[in-house]
N, C-alpha and C. Protein backbone atom coordinates (compact mmCIF):
# COMPACT_ATOMS: atom_id res chain seq x y z
N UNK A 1 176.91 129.46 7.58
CA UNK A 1 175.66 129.47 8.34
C UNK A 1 176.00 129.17 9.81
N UNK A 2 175.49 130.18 10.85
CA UNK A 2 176.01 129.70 12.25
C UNK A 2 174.63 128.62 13.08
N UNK A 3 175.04 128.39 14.29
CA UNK A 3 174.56 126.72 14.66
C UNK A 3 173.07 127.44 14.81
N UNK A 4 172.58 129.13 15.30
CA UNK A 4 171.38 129.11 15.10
C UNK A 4 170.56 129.10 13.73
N UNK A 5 171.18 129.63 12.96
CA UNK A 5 170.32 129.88 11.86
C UNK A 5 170.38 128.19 11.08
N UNK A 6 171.12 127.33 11.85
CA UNK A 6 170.96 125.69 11.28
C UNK A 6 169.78 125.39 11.74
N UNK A 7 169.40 125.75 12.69
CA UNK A 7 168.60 125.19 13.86
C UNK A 7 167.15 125.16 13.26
N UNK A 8 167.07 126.83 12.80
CA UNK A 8 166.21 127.06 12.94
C UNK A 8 165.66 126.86 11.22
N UNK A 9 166.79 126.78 10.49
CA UNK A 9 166.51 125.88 8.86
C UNK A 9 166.12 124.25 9.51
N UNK A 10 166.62 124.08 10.05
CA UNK A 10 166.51 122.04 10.07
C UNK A 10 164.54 122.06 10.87
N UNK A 11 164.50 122.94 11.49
CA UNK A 11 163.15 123.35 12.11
C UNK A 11 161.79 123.35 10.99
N UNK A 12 162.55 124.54 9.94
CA UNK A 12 161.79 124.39 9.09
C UNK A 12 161.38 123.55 7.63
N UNK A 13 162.61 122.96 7.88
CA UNK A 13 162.74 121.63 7.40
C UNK A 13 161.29 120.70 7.56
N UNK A 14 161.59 120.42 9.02
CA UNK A 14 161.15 119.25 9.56
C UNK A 14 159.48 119.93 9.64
N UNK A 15 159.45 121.26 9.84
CA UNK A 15 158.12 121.44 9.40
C UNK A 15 157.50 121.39 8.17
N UNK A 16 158.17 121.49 7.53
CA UNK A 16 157.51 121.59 5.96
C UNK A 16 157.20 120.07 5.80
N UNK A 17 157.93 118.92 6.28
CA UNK A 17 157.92 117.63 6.20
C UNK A 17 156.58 117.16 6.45
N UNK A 18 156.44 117.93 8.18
CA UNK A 18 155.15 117.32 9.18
C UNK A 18 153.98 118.13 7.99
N UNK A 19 154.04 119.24 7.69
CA UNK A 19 152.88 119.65 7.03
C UNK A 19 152.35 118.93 5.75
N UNK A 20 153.54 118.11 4.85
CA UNK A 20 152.50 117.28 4.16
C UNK A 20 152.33 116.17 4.65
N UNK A 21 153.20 115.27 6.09
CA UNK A 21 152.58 114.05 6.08
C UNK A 21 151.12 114.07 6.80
N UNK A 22 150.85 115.70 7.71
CA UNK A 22 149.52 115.81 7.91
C UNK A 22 148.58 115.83 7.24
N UNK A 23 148.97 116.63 6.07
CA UNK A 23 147.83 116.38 4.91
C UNK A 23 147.39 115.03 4.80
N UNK A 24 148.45 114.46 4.21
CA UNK A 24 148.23 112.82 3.92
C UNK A 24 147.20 112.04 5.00
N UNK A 25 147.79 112.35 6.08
CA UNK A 25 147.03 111.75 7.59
C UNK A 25 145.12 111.91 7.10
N UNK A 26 145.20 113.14 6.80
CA UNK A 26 143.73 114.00 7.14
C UNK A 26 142.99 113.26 5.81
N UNK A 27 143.92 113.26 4.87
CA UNK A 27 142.91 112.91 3.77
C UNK A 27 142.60 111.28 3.76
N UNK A 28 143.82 110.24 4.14
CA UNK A 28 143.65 109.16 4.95
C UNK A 28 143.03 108.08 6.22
N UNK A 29 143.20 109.31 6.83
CA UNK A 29 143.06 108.27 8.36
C UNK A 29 141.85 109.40 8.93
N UNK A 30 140.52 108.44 9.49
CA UNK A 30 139.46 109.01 9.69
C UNK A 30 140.12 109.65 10.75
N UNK A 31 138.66 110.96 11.19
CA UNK A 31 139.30 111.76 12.47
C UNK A 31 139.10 111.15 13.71
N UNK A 32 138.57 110.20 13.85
CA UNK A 32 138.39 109.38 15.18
C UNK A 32 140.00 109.05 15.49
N UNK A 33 140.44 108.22 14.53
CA UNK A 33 141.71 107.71 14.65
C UNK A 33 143.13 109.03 14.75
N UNK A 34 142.40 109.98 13.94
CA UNK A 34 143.74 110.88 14.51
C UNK A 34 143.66 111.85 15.87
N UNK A 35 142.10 111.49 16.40
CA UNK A 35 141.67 112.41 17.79
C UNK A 35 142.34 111.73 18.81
N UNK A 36 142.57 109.93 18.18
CA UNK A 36 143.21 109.53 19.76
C UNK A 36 144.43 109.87 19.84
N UNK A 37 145.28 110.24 19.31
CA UNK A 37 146.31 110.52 19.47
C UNK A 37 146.81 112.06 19.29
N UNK A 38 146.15 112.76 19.56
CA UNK A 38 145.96 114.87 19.61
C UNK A 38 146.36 114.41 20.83
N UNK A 39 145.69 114.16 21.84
CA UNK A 39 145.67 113.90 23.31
C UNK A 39 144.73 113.57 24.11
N UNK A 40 144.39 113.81 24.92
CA UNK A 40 142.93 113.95 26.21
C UNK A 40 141.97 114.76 25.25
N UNK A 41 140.70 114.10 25.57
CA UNK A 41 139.63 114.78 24.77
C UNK A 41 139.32 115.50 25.93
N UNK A 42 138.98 116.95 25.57
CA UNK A 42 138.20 118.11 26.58
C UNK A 42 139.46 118.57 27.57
N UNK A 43 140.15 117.88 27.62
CA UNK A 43 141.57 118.47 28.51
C UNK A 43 142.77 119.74 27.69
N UNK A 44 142.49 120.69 28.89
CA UNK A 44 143.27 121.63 28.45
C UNK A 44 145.01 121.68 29.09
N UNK A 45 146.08 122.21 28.14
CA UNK A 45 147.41 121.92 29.14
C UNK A 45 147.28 123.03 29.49
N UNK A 46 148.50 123.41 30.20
CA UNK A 46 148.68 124.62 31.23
C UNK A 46 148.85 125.35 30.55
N UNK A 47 148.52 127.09 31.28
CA UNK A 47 148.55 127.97 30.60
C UNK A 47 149.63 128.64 30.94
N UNK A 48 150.73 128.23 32.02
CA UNK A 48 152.09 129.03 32.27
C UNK A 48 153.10 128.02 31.96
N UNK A 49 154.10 128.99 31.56
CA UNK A 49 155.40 127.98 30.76
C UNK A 49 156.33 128.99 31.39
N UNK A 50 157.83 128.47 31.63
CA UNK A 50 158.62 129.08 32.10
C UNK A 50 159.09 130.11 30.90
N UNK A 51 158.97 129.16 29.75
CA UNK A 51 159.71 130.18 28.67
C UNK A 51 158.96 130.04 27.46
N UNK A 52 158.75 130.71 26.66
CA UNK A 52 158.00 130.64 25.26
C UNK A 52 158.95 131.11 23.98
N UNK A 53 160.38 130.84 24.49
CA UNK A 53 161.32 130.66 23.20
C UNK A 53 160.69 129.55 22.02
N UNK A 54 160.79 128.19 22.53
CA UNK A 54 160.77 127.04 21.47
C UNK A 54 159.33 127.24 21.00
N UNK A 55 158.41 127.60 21.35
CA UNK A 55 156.80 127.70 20.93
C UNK A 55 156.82 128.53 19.85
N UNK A 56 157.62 130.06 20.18
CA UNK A 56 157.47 130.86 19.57
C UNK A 56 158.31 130.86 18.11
N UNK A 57 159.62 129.89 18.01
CA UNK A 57 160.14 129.44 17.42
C UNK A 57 159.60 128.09 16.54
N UNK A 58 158.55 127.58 17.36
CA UNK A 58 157.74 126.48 16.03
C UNK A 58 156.46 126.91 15.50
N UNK A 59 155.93 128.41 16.04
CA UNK A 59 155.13 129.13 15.23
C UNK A 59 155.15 129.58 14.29
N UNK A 60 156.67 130.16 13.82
CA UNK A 60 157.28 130.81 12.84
C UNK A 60 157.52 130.08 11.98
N UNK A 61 158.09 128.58 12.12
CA UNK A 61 158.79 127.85 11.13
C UNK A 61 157.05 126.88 10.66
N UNK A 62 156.45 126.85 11.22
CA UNK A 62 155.12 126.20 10.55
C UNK A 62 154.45 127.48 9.78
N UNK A 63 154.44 128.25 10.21
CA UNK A 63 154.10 129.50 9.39
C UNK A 63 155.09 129.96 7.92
N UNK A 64 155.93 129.94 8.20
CA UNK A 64 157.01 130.34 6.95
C UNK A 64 156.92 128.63 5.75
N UNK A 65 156.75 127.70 6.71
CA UNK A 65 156.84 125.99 5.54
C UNK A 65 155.39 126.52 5.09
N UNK A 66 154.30 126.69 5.68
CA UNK A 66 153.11 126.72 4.86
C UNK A 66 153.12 127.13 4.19
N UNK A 67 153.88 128.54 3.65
CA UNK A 67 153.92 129.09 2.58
C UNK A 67 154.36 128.19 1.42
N UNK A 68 155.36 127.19 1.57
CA UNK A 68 155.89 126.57 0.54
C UNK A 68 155.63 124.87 0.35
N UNK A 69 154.66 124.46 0.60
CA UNK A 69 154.02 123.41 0.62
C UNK A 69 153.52 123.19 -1.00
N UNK A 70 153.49 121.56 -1.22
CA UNK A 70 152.71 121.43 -2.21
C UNK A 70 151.36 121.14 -2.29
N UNK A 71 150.86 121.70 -1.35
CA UNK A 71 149.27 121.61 -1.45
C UNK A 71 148.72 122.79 -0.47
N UNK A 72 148.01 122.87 -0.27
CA UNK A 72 146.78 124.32 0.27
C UNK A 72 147.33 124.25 1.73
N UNK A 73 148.02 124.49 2.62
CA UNK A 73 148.10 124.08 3.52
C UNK A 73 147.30 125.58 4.24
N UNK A 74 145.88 124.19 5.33
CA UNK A 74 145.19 125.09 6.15
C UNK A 74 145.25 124.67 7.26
N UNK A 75 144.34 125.21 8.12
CA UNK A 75 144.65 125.46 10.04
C UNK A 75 144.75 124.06 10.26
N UNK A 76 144.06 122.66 9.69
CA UNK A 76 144.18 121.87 10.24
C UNK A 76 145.43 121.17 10.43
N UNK A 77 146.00 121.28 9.05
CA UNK A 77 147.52 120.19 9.08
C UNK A 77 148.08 121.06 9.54
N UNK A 78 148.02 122.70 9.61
CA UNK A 78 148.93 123.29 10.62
C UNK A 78 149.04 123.41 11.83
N UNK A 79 147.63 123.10 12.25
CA UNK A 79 147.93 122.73 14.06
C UNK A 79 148.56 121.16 14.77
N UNK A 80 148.12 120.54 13.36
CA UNK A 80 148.20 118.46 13.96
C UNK A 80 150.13 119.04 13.53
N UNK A 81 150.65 119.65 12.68
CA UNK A 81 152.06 119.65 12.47
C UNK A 81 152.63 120.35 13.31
N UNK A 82 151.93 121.65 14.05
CA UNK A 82 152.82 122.70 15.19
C UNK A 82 152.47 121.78 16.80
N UNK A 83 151.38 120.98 16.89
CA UNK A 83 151.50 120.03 17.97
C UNK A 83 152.30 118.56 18.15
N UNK A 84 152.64 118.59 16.91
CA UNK A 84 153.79 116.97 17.00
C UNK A 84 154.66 117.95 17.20
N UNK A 85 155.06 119.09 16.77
CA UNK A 85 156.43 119.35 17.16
C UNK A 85 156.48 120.25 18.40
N UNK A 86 155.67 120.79 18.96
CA UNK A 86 155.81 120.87 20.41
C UNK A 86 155.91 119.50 21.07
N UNK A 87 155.03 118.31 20.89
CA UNK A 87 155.29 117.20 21.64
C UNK A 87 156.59 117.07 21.67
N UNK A 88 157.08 116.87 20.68
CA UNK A 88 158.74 116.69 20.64
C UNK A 88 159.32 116.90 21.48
N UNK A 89 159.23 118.01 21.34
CA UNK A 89 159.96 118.94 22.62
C UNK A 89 159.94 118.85 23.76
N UNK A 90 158.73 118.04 23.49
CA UNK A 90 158.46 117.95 25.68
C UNK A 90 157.25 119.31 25.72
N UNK A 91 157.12 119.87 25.02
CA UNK A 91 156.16 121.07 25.83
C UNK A 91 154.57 120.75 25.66
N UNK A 92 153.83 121.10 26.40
CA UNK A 92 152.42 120.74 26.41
C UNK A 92 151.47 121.80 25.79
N UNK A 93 150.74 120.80 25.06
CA UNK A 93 150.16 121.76 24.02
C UNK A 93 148.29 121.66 24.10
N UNK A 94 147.71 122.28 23.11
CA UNK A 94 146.29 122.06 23.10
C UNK A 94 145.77 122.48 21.83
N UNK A 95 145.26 121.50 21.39
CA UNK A 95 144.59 121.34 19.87
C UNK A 95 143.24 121.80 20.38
N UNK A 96 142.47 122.93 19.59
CA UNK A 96 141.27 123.24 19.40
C UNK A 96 140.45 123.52 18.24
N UNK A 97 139.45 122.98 18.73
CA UNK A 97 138.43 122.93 16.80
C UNK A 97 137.28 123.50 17.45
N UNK A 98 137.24 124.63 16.48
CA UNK A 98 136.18 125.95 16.75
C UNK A 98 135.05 125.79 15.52
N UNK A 99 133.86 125.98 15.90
CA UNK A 99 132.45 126.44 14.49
C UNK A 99 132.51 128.03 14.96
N UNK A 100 131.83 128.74 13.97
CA UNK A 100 131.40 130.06 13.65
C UNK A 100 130.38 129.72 12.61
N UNK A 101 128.87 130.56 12.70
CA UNK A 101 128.18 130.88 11.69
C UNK A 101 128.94 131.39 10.95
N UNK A 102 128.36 131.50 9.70
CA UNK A 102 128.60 132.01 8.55
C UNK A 102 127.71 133.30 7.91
N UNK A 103 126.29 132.31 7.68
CA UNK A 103 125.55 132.86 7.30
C UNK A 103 124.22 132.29 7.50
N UNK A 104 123.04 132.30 7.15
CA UNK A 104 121.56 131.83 7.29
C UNK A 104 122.32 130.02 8.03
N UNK A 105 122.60 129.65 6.89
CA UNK A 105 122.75 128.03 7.20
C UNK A 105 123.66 127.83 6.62
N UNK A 106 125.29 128.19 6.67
CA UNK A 106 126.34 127.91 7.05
C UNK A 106 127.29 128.05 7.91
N UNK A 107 128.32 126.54 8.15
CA UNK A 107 128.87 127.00 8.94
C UNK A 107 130.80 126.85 8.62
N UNK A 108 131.63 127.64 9.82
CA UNK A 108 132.90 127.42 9.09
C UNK A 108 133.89 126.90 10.57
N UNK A 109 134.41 126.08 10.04
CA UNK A 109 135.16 124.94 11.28
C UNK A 109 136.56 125.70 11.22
N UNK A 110 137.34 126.08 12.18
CA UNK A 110 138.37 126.05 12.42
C UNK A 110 139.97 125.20 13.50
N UNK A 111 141.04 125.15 13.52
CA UNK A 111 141.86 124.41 14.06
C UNK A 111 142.64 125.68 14.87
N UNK A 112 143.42 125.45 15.65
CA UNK A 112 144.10 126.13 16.33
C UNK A 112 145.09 125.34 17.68
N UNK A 113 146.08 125.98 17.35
CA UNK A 113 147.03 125.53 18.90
C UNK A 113 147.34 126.40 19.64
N UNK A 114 147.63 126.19 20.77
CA UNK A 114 147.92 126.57 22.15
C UNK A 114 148.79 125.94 22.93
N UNK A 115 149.67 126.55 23.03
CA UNK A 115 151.30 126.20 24.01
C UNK A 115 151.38 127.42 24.94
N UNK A 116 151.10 127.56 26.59
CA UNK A 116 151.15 128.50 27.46
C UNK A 116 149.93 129.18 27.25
N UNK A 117 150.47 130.33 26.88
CA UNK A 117 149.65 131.57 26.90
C UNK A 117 149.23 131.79 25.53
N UNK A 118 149.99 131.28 24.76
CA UNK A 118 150.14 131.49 23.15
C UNK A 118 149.38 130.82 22.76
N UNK A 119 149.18 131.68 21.82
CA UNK A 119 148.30 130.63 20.36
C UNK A 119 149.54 130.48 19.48
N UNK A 120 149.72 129.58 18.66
CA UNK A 120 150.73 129.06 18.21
C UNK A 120 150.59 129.13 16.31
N UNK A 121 149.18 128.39 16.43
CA UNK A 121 148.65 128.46 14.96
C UNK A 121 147.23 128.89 14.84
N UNK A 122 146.53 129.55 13.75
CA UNK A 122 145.63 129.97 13.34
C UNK A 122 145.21 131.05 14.26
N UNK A 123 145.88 131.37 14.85
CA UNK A 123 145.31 132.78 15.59
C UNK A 123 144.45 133.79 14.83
N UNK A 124 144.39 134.06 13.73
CA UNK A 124 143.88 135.08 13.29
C UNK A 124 142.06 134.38 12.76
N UNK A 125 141.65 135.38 13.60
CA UNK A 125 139.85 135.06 13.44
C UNK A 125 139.44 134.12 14.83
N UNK A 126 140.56 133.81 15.70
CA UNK A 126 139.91 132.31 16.49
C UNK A 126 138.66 133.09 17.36
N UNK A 127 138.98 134.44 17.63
CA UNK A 127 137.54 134.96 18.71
C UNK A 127 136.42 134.68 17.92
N UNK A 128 136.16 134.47 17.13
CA UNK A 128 134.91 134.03 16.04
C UNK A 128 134.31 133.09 16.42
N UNK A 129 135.15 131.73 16.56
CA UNK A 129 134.95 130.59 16.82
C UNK A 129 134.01 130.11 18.41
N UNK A 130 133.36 129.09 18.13
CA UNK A 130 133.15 128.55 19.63
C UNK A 130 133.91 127.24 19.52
N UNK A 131 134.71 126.78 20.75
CA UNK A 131 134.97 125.52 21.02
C UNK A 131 133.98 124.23 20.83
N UNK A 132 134.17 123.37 19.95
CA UNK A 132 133.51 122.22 20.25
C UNK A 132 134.42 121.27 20.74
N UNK A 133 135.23 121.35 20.62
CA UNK A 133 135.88 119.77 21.25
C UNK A 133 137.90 120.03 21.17
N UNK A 134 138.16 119.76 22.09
CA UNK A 134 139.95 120.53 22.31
C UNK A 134 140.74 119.15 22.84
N UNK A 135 141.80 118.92 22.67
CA UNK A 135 142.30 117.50 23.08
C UNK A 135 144.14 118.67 23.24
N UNK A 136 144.26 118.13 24.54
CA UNK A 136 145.62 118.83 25.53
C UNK A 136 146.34 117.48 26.07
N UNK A 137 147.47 118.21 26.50
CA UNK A 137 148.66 116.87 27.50
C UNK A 137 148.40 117.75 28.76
N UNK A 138 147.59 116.63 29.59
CA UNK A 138 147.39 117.01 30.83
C UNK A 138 148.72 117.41 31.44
């Protein structure tokens, strides 16, 4: 195995890790307590990055661990798990939680991240959504 394809196993490693201790978090620790630490409430990070290698590289590996999780893994533990590991990194990120009608009188909540320009996680359906509340590293 050469030092990238380690890299990018130990990546998905460490994602598959963050994706169940998020679960645990979510089903645990109210969301007040895990909002203070997403980041700035209503603060968005920047939308230019010099490079979108490592983003685009912890999109993939949270995407490929979800598949193999022992539990349902959805947008939420996948954005609180693709934003600890951008923090890591140093890169600045932005957690967003979207509503969409449904129907007469339902409604459906979604999660999503943002590193640069990118959406990182749950991209698919987010134009649906309206923003209620987004927490970024200034």
């Amino acid at each position: 195995m050469n030092n990238r394809a380690l890299i990018d196993y130990l990546l998905f490693v460490e994602a598959w890790c963050l994706l169940h201790f998020a679960k645990l978090v979510i089903l645990l620790i109210p969301f007040k307590q895990i909002a203070s630490r997403m980041g700035q409430l209503q603060v968005e990070s920047v939308h230019d990055l010099q490079s979108l290698k490592e983003p685009i590289k912890i999109a993939h590996a949270v995407r490929r661990a979800s598949r193999y999780t022992l539990h349902k893994s959805k947008c939420y533990d996948q954005a609180l798990s693709a934003k600890a590991l951008l923090g890591q990194m140093g890169l600045p990120a932005t957690i967003y939680f979207g509503l969409a009608k449904e129907g007469e009188n339902q409604l459906s909540a979604h999660a999503w991240v943002r590193c640069g320009n990118t959406i990182i996680t749950g991209k698919a359906g987010v134009e649906r959504f309206t923003v209620v509340a987004c927490f970024g590293d200034a």
